[in-house]
Protein backbone atom coordinates (compact mmCIF):
# COMPACT_ATOMS: atom_id res chain seq x y z
CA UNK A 1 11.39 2.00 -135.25
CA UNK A 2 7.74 2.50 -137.01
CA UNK A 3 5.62 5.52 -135.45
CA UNK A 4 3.45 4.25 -133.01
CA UNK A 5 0.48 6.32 -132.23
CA UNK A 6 -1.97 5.71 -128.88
CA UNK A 7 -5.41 7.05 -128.38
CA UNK A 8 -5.85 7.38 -124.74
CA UNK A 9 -8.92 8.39 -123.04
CA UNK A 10 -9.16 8.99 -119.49
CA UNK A 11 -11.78 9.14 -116.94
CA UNK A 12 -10.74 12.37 -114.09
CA UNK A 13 -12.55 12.54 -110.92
CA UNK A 14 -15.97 14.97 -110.98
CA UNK A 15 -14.78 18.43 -110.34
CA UNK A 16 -11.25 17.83 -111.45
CA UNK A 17 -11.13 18.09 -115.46
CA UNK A 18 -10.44 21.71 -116.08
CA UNK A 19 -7.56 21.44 -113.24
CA UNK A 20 -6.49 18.23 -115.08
CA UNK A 21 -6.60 20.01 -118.41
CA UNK A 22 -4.49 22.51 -117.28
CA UNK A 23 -1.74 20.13 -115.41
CA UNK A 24 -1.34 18.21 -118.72
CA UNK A 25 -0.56 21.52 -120.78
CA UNK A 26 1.78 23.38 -118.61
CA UNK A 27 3.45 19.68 -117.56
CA UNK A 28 2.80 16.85 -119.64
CA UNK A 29 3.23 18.53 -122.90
CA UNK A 30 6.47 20.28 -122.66
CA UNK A 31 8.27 17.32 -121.60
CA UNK A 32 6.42 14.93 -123.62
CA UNK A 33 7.62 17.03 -126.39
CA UNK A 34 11.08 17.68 -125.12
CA UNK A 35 11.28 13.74 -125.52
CA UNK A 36 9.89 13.26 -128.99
CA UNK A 37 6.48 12.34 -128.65
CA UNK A 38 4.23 14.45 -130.88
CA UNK A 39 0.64 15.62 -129.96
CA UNK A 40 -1.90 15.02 -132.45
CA UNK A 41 -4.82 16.84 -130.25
CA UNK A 42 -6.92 16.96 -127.52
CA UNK A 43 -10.45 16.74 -126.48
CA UNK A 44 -12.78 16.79 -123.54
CA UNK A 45 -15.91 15.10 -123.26
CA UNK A 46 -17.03 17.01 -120.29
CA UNK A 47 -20.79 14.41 -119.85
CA UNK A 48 -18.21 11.79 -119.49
CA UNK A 49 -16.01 13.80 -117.07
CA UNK A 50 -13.11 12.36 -119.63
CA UNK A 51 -9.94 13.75 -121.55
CA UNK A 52 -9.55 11.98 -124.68
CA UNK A 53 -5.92 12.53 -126.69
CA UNK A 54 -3.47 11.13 -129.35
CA UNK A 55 0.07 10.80 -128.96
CA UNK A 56 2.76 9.15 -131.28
CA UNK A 57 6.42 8.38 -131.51
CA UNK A 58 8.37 7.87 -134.03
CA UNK A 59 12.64 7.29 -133.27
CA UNK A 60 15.00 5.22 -132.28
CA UNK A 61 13.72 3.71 -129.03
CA UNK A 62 10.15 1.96 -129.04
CA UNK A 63 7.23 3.90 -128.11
CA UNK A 64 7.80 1.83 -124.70
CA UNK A 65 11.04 2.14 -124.59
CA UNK A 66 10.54 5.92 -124.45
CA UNK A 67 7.50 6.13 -122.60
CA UNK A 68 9.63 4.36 -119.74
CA UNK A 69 12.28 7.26 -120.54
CA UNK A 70 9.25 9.76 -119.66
CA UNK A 71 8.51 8.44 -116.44
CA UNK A 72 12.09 7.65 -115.61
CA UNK A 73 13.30 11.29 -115.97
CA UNK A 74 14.04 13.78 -113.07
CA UNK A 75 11.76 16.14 -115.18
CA UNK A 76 8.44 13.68 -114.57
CA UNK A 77 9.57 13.22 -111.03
CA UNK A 78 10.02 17.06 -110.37
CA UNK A 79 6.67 17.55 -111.46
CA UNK A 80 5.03 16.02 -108.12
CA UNK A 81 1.66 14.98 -110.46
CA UNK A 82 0.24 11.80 -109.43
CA UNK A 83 -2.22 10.49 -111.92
CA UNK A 84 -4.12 8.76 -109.60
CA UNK A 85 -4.92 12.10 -107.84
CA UNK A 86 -7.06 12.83 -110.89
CA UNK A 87 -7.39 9.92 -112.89
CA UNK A 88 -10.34 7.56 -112.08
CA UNK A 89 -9.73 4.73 -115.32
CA UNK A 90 -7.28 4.99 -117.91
CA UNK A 91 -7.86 3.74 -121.78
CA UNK A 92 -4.61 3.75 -123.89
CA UNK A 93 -4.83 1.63 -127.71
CA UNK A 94 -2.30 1.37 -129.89
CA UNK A 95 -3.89 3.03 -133.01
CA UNK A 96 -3.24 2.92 -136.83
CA UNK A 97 -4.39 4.57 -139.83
CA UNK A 98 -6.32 3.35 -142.26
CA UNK A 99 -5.92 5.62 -145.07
């Protein structure tokens, strides 16, 4: 399958980035990574209250296909993270380069 990167920016509830932040390293990544997804960074726009970050795929599945793997596995559910608990709007494009 072609590597599909997203660009997804999220909105977190006021008071709740840093904790957010810090959920999404010590959680998200590792298993994210575990699965095959790379990280190509992370940002904060703290004015905006949002966390803004790239993520790609590129193997055998489709990016869906293995984003439904993520959420699927006993890992995800283990972590007891709710996104809605700090997630007000979620932003996810399917990105390209142009280079």
């Amino acid at each position: 399958m072609p590597r599909t990167t997203q660009l997804r920016t999220y909105t977190v509830r006021d008071g709740l980035l840093d904790e957010w932040v810090e959920r999404w390293r010590s959680d998200i990544v590792p298993l994210r990574l575990d699965l095959g997804f790379e990280i190509g960074g992370a940002w904060v726009d703290r004015e905006r209250s949002q966390f803004i970050w790239l993520i790609s795929y590129d193997g055998p599945e489709t990016f869906e296909e293995r984003n439904a793997m993520y959420w699927a596995s006993p890992e995800r559910e283990a972590m007891s993270l709710d996104p809605d608990d700090y997630l007000v709007r979620t932003d996810d494009r399917t990105v390209e380069p142009c280079y």
